[in-house]
Protein backbone atom coordinates (compact mmCIF):
# COMPACT_ATOMS: atom_id res chain seq x y z
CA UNK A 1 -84.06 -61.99 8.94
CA UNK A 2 -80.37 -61.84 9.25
CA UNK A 3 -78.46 -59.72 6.48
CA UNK A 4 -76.96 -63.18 5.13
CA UNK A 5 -80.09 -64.13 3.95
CA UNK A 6 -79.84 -67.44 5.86
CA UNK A 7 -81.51 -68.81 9.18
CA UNK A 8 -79.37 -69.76 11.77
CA UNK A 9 -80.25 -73.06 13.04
CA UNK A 10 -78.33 -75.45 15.51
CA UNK A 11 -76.50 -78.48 14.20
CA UNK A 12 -78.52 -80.83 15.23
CA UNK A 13 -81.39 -79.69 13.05
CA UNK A 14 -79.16 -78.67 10.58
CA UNK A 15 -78.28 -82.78 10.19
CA UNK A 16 -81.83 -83.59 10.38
CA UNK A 17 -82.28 -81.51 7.55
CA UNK A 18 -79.46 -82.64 5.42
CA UNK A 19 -80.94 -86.05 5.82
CA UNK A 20 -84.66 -85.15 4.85
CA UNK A 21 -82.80 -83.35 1.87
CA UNK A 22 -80.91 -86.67 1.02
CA UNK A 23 -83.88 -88.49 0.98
CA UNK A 24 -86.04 -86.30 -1.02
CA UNK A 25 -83.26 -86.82 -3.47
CA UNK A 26 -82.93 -90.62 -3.10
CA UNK A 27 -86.64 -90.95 -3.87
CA UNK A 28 -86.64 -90.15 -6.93
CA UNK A 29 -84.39 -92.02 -9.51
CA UNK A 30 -83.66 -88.72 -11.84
CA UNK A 31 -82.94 -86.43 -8.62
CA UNK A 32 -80.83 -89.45 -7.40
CA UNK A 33 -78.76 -90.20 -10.71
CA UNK A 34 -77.86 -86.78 -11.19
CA UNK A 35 -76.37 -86.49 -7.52
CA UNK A 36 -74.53 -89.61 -8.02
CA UNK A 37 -72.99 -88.47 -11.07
CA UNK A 38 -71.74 -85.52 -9.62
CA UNK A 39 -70.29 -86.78 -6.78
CA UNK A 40 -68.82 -89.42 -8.05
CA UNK A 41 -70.56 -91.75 -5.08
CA UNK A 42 -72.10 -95.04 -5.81
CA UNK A 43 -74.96 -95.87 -3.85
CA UNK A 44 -73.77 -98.67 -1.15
CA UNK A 45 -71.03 -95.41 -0.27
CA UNK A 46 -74.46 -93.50 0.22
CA UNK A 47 -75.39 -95.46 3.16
CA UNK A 48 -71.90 -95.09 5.43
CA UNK A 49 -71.09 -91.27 4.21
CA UNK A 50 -74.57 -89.56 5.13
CA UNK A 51 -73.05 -90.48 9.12
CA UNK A 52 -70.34 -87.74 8.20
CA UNK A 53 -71.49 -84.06 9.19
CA UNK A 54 -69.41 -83.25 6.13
CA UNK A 55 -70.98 -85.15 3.51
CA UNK A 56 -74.69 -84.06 5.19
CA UNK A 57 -73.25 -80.50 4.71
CA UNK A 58 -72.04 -81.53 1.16
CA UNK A 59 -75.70 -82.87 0.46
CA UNK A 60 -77.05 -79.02 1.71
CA UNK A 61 -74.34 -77.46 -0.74
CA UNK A 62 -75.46 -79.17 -3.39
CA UNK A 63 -79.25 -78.59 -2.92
CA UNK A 64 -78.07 -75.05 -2.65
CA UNK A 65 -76.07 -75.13 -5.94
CA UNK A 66 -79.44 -75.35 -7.76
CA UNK A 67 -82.66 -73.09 -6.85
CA UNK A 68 -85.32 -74.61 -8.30
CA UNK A 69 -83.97 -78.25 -6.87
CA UNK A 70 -83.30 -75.89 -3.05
CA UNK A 71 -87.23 -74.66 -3.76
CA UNK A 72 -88.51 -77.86 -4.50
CA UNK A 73 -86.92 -79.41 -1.14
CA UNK A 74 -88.10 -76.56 0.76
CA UNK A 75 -91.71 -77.30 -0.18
CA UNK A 76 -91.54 -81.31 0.17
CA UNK A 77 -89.82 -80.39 3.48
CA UNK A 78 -92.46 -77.17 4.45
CA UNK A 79 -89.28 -74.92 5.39
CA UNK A 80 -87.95 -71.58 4.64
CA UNK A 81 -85.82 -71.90 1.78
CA UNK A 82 -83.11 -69.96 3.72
CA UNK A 83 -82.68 -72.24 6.47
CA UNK A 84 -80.95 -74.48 3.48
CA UNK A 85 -77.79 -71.63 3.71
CA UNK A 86 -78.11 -71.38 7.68
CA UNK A 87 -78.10 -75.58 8.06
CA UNK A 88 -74.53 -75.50 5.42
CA UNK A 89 -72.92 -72.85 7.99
CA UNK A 90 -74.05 -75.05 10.98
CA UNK A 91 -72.16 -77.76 9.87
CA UNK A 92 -69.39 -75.96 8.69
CA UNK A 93 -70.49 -75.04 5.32
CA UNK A 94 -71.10 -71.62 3.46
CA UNK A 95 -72.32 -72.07 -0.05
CA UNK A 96 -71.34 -69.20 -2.16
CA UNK A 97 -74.43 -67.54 -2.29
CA UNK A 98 -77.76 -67.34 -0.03
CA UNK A 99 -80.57 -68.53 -1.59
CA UNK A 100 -83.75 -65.83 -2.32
């Protein structure tokens, strides 16, 4: 395991991942409200931004922000909860803290 706590991963899989953690968060309507409201997005911007490695690496930060939502999207997704931190560095993203 490297001493970050993350798993490095390349960017390609790093955007896959964003966008499997985007739509685990677009299927369900509480998950999906609450992202919205923080971001400030409306949904038709949804659509056009998740093209942009920097909103896919926003989407990862944001997972990250919140363990039990990261955990959650780890399971639905059946990855290490780590590689969450190591897909934000790939696309040029370091959330503050690694997850557990």
């Amino acid at each position: 395991m490297p001493e970050s706590g993350r798993i490095s991963i390349d960017r390609e899989a790093a955007e896959t991942l964003a966008i499997q953690a985007l739509a685990f968060i677009a299927a369900d309507s509480g998950r999906l409200g609450r992202f919205l409201a923080l971001t400030g997005l409306d949904p038709a911007r949804i659509r056009a931004s998740a093209q942009e490695p920097q909103f896919l690496a926003g989407v990862l930060d944001y997972l990250a922000g919140d363990d039990r939502l990261a955990l959650e999207f780890a399971r639905y997704a059946a990855v290490d909860p780590r590689h969450i931190a190591g897909a934000c560095a790939a696309l040029g993203r370091r959330h503050e803290r690694d997850l557990p």
